[in-house]
PDB file of N, CA and C in Angstrom:
ATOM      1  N   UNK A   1     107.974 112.355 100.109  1.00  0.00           N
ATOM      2  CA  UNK A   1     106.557 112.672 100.075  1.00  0.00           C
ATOM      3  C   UNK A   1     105.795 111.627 100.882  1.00  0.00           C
ATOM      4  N   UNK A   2     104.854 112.115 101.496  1.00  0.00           N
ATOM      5  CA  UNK A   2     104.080 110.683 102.456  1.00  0.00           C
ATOM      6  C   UNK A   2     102.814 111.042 101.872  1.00  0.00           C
ATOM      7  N   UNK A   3     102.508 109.740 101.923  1.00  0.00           N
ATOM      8  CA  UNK A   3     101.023 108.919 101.511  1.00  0.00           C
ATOM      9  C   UNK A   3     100.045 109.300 102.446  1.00  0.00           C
ATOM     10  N   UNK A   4      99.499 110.084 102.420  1.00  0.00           N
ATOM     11  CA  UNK A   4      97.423 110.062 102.819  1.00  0.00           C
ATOM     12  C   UNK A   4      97.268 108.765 103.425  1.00  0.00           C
ATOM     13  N   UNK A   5      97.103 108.278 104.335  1.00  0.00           N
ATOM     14  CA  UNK A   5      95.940 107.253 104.683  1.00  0.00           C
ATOM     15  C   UNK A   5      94.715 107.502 105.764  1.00  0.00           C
ATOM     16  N   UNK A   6      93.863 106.556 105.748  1.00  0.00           N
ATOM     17  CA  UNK A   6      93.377 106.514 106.881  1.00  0.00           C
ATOM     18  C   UNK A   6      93.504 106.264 108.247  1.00  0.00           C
ATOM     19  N   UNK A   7      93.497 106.930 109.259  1.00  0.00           N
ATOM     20  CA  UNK A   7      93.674 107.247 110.225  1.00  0.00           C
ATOM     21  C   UNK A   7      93.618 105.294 110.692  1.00  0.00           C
ATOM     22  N   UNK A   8      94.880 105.174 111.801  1.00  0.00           N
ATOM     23  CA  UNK A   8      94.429 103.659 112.529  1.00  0.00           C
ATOM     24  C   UNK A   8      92.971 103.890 112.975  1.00  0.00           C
ATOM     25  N   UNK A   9      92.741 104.904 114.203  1.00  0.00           N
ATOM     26  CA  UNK A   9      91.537 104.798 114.789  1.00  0.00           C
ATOM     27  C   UNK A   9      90.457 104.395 114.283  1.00  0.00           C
ATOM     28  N   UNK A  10      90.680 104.039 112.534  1.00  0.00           N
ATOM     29  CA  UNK A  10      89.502 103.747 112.097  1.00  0.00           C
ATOM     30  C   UNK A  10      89.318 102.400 111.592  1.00  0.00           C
ATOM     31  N   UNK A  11      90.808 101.947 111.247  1.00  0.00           N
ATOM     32  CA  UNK A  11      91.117 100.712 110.296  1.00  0.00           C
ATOM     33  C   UNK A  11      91.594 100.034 111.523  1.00  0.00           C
ATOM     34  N   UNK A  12      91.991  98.537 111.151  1.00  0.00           N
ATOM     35  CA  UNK A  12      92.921  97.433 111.816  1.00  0.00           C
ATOM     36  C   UNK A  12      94.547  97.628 111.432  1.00  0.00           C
ATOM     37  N   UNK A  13      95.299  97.882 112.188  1.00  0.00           N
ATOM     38  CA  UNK A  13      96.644  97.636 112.036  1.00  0.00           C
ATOM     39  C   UNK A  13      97.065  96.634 110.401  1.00  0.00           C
ATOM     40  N   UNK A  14      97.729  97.427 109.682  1.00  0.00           N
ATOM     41  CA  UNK A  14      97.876  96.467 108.949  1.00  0.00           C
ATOM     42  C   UNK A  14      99.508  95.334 108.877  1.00  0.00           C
ATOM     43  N   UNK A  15      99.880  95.441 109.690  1.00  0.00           N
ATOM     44  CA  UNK A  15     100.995  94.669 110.073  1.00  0.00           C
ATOM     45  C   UNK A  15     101.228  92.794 109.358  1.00  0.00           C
ATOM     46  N   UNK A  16     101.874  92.657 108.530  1.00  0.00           N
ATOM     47  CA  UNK A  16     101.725  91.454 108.359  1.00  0.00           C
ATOM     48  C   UNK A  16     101.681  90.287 109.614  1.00  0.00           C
ATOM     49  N   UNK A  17     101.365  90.458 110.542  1.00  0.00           N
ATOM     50  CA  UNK A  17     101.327  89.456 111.945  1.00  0.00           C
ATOM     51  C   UNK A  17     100.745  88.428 111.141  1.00  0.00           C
ATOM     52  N   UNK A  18      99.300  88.072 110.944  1.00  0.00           N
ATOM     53  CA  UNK A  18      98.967  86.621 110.284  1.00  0.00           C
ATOM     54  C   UNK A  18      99.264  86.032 109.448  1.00  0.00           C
ATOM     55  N   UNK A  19     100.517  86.932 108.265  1.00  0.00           N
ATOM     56  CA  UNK A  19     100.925  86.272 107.143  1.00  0.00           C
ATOM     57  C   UNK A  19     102.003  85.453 107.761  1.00  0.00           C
ATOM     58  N   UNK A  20     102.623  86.142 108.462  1.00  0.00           N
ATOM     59  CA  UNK A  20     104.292  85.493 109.432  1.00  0.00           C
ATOM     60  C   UNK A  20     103.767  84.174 110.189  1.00  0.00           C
ATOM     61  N   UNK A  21     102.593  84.273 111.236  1.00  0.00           N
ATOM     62  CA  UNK A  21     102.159  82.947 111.535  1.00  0.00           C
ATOM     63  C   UNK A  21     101.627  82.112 111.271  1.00  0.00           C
ATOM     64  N   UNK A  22     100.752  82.776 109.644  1.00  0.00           N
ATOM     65  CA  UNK A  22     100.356  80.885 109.216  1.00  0.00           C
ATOM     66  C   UNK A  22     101.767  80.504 108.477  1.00  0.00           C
ATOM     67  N   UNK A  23     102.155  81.584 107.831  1.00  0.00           N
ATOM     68  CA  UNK A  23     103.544  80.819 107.020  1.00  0.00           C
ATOM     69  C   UNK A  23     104.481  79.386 107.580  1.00  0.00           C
ATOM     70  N   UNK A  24     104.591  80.348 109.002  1.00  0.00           N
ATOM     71  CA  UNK A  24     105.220  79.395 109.971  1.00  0.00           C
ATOM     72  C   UNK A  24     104.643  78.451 110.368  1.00  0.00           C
ATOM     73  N   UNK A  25     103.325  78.298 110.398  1.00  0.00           N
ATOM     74  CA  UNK A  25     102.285  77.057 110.919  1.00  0.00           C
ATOM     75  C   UNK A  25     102.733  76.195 109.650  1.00  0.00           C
ATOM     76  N   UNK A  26     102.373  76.990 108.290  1.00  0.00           N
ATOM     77  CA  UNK A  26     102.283  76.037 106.925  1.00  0.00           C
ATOM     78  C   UNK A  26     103.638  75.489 106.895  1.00  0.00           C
ATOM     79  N   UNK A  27     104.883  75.681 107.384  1.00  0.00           N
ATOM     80  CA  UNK A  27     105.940  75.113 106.886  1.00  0.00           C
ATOM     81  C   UNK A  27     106.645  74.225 107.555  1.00  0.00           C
ATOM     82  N   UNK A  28     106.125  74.061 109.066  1.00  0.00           N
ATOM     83  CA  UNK A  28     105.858  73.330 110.126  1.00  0.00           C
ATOM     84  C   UNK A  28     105.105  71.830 109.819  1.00  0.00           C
ATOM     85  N   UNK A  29     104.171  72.241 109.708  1.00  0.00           N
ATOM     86  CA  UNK A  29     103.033  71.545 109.090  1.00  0.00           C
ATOM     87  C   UNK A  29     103.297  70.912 107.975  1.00  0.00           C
ATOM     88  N   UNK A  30     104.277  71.122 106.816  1.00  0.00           N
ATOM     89  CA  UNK A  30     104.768  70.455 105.981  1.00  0.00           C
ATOM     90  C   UNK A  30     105.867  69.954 105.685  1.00  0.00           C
ATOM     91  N   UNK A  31     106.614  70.139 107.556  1.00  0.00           N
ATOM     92  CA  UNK A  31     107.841  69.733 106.972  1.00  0.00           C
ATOM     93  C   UNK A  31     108.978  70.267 106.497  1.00  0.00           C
ATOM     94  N   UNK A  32     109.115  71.671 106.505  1.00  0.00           N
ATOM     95  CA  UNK A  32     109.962  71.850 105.183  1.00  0.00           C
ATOM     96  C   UNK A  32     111.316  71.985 105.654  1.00  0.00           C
ATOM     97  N   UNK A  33     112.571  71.548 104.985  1.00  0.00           N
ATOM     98  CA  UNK A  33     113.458  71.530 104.731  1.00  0.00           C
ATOM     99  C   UNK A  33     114.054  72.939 105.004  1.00  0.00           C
ATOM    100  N   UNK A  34     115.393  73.175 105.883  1.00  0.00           N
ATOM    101  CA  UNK A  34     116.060  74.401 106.392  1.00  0.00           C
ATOM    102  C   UNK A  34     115.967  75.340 105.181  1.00  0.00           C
ATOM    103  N   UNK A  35     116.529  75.140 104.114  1.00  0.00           N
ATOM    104  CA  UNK A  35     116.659  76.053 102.813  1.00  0.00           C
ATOM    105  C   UNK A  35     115.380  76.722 102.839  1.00  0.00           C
ATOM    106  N   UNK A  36     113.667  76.193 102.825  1.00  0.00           N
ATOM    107  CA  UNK A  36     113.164  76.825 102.809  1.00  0.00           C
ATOM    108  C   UNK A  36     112.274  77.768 103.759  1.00  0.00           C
ATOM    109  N   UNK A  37     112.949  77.318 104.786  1.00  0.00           N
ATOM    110  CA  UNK A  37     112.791  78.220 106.056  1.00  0.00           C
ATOM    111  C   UNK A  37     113.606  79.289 105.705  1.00  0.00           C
ATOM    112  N   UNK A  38     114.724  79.087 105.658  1.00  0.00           N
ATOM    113  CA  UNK A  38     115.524  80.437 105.135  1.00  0.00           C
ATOM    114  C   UNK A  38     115.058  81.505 104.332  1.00  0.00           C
ATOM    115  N   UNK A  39     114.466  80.373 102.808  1.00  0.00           N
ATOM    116  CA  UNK A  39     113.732  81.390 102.194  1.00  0.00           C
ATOM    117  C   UNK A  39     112.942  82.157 102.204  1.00  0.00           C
ATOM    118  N   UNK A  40     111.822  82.008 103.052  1.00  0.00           N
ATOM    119  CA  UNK A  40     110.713  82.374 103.994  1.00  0.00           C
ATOM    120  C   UNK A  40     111.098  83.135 104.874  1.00  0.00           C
ATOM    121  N   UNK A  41     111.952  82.995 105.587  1.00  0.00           N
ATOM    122  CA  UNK A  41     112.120  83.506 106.814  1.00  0.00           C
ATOM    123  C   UNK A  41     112.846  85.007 106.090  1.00  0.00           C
ATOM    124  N   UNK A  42     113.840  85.334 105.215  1.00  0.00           N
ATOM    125  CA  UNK A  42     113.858  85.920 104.291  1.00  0.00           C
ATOM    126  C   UNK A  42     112.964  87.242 103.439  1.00  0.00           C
ATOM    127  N   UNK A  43     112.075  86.194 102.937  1.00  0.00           N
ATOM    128  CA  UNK A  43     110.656  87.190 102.400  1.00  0.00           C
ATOM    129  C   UNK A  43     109.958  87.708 103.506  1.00  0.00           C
ATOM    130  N   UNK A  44     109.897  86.959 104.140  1.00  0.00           N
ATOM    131  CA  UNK A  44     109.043  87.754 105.670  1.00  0.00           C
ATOM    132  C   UNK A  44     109.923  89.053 105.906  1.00  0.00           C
ATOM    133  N   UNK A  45     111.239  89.249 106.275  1.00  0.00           N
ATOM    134  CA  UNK A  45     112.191  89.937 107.325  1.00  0.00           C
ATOM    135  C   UNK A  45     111.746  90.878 105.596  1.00  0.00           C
ATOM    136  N   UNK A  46     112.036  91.114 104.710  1.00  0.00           N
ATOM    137  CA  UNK A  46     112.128  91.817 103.507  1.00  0.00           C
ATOM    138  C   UNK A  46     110.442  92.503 103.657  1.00  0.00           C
ATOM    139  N   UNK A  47     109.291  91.695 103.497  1.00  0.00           N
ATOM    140  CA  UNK A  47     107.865  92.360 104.055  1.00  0.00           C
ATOM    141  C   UNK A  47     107.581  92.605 105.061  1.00  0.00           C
ATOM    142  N   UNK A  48     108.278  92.740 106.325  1.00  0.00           N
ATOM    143  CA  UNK A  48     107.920  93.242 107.637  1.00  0.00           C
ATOM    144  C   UNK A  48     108.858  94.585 107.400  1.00  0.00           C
ATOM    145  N   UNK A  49     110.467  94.818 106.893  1.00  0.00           N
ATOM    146  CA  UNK A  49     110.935  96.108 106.943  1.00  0.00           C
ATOM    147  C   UNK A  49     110.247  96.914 105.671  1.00  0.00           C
ATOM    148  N   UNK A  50     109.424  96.935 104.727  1.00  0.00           N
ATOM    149  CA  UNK A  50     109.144  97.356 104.223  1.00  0.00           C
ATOM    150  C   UNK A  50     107.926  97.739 104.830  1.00  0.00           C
ATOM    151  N   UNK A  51     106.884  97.274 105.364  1.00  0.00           N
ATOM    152  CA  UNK A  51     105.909  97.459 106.101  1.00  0.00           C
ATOM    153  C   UNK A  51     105.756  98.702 107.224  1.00  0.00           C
ATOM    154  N   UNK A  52     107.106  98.683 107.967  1.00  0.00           N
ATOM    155  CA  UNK A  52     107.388  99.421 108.791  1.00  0.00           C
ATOM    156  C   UNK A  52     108.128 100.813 108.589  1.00  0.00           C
ATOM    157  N   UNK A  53     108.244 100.672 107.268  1.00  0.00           N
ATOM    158  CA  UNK A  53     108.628 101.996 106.334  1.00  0.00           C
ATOM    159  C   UNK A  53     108.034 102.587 105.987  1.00  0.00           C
ATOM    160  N   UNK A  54     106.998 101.688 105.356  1.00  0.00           N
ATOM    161  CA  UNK A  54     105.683 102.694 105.080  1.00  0.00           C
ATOM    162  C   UNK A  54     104.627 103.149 105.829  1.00  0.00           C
ATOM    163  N   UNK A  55     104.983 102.505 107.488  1.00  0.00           N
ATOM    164  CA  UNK A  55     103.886 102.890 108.585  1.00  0.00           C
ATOM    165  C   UNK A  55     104.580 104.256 108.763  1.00  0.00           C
ATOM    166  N   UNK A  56     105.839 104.139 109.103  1.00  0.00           N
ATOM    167  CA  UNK A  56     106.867 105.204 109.222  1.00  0.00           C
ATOM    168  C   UNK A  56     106.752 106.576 108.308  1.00  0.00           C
ATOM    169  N   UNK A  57     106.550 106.450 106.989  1.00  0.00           N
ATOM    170  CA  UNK A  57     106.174 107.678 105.871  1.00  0.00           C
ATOM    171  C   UNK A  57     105.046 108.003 105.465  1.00  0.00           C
ATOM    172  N   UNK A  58     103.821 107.568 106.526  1.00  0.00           N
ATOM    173  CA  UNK A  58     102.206 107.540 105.822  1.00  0.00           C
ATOM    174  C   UNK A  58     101.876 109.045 107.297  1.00  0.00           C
ATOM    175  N   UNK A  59     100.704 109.630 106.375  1.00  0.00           N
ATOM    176  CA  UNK A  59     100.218 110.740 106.855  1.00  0.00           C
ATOM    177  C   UNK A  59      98.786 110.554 107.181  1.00  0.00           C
ATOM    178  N   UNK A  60      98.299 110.069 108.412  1.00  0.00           N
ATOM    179  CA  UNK A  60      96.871 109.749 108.917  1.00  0.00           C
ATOM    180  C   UNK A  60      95.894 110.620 108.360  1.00  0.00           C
ATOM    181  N   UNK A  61      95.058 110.626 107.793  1.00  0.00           N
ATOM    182  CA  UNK A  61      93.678 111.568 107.549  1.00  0.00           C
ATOM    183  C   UNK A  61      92.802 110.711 108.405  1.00  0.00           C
ATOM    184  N   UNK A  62      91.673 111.990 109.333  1.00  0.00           N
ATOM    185  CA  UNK A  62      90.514 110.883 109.551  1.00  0.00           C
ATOM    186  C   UNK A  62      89.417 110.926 108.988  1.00  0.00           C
ATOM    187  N   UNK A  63      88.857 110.312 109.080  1.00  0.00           N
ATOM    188  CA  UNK A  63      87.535 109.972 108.069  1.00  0.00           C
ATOM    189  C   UNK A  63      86.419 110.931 108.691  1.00  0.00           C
ATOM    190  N   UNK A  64      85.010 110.955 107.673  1.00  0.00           N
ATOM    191  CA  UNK A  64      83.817 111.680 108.845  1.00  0.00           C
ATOM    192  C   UNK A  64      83.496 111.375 109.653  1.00  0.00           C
ATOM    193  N   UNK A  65      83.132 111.780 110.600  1.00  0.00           N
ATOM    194  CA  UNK A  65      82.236 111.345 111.772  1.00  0.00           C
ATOM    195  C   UNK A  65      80.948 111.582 111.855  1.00  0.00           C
TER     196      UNK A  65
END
């Protein structure tokens, strides 16, 4: 079954792009230890294919004009 949304033409892409690059700024920025790059790097790859699943099964409606 696919999900109703609103049409892109109307909204912003919702792509996690800025969650992936501050993450990476923040963990940079603090230093962190390989393990938790992994872990991160991880949750990201897990919320970007899920993301792209549901761009993949969503049904555009457009709004009024």
């Amino acid at each position: 079954m696919k999900r109703i949304v609103i049409s892109r033409n109307n909204l912003p892409v919702r792509l996690p792009m800025p969650l992936t690059i501050s993450l990476g700024l923040l963990l940079d920025r603090l230093d962190a230890p390989g393990w938790v790059w992994g872990v991160a790097g991880t949750a990201m790859a897990i919320i970007w294919i899920s993301a792209i699943i549901l761009l993949a099964s969503e049904e555009e409606k457009e709004v009024l004009k």
